[in-house]
PDB file of N, CA and C in Angstrom:
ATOM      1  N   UNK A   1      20.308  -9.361  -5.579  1.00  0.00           N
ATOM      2  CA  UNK A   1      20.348  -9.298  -4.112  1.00  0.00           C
ATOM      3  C   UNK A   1      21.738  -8.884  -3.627  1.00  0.00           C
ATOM      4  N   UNK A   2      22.731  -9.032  -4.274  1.00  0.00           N
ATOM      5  CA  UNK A   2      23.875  -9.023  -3.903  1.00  0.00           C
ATOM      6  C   UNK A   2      24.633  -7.937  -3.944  1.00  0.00           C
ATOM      7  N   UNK A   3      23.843  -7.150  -5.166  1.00  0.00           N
ATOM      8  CA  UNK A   3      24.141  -5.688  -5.909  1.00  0.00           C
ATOM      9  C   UNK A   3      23.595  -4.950  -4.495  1.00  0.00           C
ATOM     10  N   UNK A   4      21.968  -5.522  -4.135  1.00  0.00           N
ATOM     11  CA  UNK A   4      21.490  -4.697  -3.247  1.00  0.00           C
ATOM     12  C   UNK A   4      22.688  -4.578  -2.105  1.00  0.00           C
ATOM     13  N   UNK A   5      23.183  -5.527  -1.492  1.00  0.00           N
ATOM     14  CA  UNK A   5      23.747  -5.775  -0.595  1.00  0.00           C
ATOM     15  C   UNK A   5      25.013  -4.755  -0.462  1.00  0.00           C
ATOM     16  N   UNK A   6      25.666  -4.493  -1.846  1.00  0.00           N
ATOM     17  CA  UNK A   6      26.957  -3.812  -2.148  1.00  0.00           C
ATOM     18  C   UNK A   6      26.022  -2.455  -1.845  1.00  0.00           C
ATOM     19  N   UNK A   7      25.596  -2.259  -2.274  1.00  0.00           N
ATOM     20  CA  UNK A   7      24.649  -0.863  -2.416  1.00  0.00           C
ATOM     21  C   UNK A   7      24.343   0.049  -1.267  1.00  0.00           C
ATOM     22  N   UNK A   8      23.470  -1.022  -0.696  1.00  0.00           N
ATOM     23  CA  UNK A   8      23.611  -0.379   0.766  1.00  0.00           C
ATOM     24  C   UNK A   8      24.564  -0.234   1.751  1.00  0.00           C
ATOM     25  N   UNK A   9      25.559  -1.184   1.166  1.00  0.00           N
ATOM     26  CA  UNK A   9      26.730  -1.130   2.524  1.00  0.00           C
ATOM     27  C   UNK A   9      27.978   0.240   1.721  1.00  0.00           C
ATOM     28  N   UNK A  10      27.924   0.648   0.623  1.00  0.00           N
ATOM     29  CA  UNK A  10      28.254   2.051   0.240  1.00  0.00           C
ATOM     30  C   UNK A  10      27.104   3.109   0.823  1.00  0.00           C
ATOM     31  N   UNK A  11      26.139   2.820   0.613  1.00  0.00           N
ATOM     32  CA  UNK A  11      25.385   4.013   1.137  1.00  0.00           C
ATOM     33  C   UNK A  11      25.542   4.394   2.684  1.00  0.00           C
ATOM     34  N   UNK A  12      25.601   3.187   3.211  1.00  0.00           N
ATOM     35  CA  UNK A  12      26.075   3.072   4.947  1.00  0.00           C
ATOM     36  C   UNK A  12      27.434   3.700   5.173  1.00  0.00           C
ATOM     37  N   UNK A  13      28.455   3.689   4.570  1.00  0.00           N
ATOM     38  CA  UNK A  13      29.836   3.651   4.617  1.00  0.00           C
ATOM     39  C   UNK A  13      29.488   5.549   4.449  1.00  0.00           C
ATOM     40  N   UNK A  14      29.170   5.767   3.333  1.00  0.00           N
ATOM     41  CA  UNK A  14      29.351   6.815   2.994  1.00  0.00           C
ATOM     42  C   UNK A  14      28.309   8.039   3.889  1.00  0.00           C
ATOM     43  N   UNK A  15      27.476   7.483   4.137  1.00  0.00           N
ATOM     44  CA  UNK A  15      26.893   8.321   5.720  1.00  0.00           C
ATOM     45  C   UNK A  15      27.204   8.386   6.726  1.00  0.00           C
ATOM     46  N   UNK A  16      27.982   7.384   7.300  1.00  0.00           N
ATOM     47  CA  UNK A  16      29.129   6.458   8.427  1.00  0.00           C
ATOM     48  C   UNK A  16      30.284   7.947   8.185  1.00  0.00           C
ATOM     49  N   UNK A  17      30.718   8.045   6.902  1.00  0.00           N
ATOM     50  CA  UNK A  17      31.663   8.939   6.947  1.00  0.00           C
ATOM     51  C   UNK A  17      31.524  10.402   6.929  1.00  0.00           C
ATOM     52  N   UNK A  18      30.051  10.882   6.639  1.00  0.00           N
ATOM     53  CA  UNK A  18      29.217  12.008   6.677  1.00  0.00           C
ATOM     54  C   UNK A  18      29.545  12.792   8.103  1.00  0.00           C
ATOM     55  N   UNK A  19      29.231  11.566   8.376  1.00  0.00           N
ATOM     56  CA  UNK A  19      28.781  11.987  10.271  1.00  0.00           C
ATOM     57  C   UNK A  19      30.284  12.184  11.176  1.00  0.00           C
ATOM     58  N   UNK A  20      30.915  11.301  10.703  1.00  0.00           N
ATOM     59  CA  UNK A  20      32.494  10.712  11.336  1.00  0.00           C
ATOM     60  C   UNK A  20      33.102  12.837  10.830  1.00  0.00           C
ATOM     61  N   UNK A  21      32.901  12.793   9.786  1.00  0.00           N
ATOM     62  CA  UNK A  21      34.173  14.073   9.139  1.00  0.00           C
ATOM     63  C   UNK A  21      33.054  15.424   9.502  1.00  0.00           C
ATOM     64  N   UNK A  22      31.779  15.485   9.172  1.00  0.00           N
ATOM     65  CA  UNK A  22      31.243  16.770   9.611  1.00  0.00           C
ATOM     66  C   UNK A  22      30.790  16.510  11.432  1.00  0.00           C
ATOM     67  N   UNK A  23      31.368  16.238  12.027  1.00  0.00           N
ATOM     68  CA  UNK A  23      30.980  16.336  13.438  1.00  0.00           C
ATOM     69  C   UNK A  23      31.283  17.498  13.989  1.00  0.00           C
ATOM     70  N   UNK A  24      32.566  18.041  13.793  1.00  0.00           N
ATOM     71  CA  UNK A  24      32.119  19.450  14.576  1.00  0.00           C
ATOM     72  C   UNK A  24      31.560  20.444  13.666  1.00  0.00           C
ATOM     73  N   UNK A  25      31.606  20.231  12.289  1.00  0.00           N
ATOM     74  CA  UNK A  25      30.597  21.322  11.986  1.00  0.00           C
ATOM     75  C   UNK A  25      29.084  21.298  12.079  1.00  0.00           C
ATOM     76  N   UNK A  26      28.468  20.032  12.431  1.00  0.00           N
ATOM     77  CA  UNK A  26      27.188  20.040  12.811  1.00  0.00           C
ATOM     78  C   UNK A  26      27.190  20.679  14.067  1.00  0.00           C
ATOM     79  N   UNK A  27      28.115  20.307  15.584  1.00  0.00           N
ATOM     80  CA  UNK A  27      28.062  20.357  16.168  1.00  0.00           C
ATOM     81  C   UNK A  27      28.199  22.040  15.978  1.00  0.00           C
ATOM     82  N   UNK A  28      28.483  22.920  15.300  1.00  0.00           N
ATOM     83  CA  UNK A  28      28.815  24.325  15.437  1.00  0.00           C
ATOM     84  C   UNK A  28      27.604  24.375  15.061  1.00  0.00           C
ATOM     85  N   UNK A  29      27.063  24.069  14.103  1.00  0.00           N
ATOM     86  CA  UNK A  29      25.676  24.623  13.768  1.00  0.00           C
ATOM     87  C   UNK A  29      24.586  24.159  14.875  1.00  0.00           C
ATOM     88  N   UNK A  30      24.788  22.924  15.233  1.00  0.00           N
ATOM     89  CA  UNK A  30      23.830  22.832  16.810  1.00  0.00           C
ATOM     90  C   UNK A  30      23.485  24.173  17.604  1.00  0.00           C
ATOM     91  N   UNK A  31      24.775  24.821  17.837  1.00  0.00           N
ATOM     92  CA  UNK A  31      24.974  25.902  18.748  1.00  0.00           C
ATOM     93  C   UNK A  31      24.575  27.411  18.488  1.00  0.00           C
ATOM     94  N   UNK A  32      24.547  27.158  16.765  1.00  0.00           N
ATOM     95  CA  UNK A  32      23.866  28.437  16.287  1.00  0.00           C
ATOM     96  C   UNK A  32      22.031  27.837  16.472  1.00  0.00           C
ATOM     97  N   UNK A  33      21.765  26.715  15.840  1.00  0.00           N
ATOM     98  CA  UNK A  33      20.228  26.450  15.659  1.00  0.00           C
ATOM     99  C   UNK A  33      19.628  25.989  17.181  1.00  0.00           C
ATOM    100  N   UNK A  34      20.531  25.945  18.476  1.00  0.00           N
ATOM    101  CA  UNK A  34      19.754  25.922  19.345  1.00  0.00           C
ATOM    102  C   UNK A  34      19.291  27.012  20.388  1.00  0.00           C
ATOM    103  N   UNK A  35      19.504  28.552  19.592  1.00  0.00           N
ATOM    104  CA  UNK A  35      19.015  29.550  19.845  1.00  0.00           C
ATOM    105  C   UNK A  35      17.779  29.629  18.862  1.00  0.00           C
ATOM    106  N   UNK A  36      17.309  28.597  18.196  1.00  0.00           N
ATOM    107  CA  UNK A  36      15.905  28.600  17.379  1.00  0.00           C
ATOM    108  C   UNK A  36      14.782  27.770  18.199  1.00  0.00           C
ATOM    109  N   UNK A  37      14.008  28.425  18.295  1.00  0.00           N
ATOM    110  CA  UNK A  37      12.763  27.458  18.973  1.00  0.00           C
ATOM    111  C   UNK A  37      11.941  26.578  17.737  1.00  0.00           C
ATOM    112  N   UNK A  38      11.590  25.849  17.610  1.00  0.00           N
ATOM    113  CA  UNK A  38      11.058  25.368  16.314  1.00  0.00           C
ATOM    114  C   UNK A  38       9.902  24.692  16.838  1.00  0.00           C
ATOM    115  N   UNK A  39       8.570  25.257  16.500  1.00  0.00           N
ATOM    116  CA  UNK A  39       7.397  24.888  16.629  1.00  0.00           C
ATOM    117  C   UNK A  39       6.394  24.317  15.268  1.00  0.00           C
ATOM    118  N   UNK A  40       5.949  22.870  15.559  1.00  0.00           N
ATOM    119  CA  UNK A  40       5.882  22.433  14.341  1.00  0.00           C
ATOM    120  C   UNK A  40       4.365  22.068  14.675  1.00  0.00           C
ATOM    121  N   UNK A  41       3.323  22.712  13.846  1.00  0.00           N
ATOM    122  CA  UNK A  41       1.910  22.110  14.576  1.00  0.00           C
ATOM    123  C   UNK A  41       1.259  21.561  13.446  1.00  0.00           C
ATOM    124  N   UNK A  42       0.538  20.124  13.312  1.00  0.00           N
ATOM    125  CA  UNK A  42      -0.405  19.983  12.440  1.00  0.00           C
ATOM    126  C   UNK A  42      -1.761  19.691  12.965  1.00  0.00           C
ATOM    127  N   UNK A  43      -2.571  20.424  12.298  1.00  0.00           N
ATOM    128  CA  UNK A  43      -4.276  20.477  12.417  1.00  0.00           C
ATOM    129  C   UNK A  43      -4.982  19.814  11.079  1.00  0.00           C
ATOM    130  N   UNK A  44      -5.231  18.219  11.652  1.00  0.00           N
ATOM    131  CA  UNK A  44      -6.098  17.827  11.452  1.00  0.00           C
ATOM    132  C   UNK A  44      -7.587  18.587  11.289  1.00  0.00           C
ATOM    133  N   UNK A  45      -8.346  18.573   9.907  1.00  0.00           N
ATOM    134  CA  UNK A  45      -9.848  19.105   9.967  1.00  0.00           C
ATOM    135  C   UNK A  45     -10.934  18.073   9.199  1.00  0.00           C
ATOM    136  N   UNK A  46     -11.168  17.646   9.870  1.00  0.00           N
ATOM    137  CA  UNK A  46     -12.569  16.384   9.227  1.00  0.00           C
ATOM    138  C   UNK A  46     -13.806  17.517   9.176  1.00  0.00           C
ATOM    139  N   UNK A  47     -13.912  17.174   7.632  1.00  0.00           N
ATOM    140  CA  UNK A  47     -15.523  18.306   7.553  1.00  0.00           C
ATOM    141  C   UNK A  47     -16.350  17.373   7.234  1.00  0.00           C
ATOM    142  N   UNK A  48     -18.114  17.300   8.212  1.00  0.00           N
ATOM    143  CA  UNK A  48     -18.626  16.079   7.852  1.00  0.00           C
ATOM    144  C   UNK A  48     -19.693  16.777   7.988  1.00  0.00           C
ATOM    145  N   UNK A  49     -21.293  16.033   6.952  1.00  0.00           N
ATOM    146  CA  UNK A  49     -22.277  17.298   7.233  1.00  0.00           C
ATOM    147  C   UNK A  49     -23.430  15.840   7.608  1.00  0.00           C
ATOM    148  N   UNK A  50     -24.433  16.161   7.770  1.00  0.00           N
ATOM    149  CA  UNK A  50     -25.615  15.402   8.122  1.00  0.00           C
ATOM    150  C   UNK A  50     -25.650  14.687   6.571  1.00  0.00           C
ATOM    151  N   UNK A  51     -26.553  13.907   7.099  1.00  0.00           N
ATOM    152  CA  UNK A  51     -26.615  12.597   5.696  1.00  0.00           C
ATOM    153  C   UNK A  51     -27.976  13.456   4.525  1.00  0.00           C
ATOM    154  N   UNK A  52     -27.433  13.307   3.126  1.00  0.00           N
ATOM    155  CA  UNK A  52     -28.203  14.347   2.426  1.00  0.00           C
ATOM    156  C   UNK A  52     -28.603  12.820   1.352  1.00  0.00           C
ATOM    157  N   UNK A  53     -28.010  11.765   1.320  1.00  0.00           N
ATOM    158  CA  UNK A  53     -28.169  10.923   0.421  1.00  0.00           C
ATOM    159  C   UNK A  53     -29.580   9.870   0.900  1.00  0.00           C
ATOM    160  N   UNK A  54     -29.595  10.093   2.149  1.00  0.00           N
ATOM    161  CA  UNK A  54     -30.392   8.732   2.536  1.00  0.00           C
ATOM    162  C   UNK A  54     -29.917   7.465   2.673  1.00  0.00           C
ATOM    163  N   UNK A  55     -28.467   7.091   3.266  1.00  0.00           N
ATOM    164  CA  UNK A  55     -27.933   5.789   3.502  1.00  0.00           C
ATOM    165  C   UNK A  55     -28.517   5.101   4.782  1.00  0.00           C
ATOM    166  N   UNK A  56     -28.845   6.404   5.723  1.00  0.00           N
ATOM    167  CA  UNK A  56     -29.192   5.929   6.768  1.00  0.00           C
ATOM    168  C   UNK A  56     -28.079   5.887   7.912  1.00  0.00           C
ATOM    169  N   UNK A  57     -26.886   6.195   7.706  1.00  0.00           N
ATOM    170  CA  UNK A  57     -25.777   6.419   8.744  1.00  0.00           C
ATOM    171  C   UNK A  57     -26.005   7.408   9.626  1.00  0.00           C
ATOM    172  N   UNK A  58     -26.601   8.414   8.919  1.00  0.00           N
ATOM    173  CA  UNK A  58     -26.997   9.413   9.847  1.00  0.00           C
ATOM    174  C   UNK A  58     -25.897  10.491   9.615  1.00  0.00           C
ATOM    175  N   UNK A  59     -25.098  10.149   8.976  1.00  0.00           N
ATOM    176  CA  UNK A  59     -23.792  11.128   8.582  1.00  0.00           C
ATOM    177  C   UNK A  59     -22.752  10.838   7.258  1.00  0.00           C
ATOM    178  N   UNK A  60     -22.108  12.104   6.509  1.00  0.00           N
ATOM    179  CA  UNK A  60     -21.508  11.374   5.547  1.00  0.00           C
ATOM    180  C   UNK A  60     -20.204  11.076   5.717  1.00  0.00           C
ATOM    181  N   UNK A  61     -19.391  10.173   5.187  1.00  0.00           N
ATOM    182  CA  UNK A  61     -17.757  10.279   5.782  1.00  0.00           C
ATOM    183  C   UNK A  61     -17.436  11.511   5.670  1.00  0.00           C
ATOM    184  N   UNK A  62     -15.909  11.983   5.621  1.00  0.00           N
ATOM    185  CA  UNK A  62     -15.636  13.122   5.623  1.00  0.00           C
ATOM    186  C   UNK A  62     -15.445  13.175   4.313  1.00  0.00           C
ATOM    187  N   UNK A  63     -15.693  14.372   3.976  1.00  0.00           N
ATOM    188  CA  UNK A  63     -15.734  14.999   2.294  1.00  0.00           C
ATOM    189  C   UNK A  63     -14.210  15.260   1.552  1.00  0.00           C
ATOM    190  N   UNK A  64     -13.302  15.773   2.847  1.00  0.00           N
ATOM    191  CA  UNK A  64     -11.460  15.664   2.696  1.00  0.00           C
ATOM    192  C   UNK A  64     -11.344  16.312   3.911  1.00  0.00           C
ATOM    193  N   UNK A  65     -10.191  15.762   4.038  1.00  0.00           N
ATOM    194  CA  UNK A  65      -9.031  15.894   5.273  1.00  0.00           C
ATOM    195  C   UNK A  65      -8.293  17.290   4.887  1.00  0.00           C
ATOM    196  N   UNK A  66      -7.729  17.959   5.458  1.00  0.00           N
ATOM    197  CA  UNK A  66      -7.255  18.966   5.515  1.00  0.00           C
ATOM    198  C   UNK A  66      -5.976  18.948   6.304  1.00  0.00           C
ATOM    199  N   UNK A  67      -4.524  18.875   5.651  1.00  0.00           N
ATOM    200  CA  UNK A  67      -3.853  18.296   6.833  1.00  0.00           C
ATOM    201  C   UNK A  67      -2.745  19.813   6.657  1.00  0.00           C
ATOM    202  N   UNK A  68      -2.654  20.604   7.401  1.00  0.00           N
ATOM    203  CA  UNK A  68      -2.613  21.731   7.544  1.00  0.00           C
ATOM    204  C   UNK A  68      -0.762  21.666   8.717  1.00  0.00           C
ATOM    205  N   UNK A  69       0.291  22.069   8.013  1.00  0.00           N
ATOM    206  CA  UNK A  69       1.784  22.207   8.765  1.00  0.00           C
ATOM    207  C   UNK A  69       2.169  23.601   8.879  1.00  0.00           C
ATOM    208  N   UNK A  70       2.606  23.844   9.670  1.00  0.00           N
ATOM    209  CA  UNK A  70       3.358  25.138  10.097  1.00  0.00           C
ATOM    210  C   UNK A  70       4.339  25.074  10.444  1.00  0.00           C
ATOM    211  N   UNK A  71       5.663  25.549  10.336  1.00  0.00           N
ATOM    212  CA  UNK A  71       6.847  25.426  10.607  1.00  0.00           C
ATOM    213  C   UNK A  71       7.347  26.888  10.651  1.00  0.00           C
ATOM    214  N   UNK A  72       7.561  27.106  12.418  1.00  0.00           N
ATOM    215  CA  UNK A  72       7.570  28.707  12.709  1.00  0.00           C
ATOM    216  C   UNK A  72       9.153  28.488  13.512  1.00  0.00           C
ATOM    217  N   UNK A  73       9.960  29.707  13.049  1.00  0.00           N
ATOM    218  CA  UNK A  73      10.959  29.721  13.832  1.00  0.00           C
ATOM    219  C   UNK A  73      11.170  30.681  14.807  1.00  0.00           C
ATOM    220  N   UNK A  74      11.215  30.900  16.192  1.00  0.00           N
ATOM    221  CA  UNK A  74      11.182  31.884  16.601  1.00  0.00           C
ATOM    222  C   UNK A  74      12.456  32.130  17.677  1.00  0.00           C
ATOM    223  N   UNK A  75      13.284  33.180  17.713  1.00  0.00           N
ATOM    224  CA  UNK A  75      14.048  33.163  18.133  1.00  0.00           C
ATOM    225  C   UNK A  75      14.249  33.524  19.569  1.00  0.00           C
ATOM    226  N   UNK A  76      14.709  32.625  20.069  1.00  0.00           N
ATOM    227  CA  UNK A  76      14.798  32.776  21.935  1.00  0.00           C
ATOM    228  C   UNK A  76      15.812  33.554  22.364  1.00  0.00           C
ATOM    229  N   UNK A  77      15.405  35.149  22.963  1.00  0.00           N
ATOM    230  CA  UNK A  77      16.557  35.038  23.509  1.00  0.00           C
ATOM    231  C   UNK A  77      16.754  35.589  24.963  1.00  0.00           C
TER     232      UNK A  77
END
């Protein structure tokens, strides 16, 4: 528990200092990436067919999910 304790408070420290020393170079790259529009869509697809088994639900669960990401960059200008 104690190891954990050391552990995370280096991992904290050392992201603490990530952020502290690259601040203006994120901040430069902000200024380049907020001429990016970033459109992120996911489409859900439940495919479900009439009941072929005879359970009596009247329907079967879905057969698979389809979880479908796009990650489009388009540039605004």
């Amino acid at each position: 528990m104690l190891l954990f304790y050391q552990l995370n408070k280096v991992i904290c420290c050392k992201i603490y200092n990530f952020i502290v020393l690259y601040s203006l170079e994120l901040s430069a790259l902000y200024s380049i990436f907020s001429n990016l529009q970033v459109v992120y869509s996911i489409t859900w697809r439940y495919h479900t067919d009439r009941d072929t088994r005879g359970t009596g639900m009247g329907f079967n669960p879905p057969k698979y999910i389809n979880l479908e990401t796009r990650l489009q960059l388009n540039y605004r200008t």
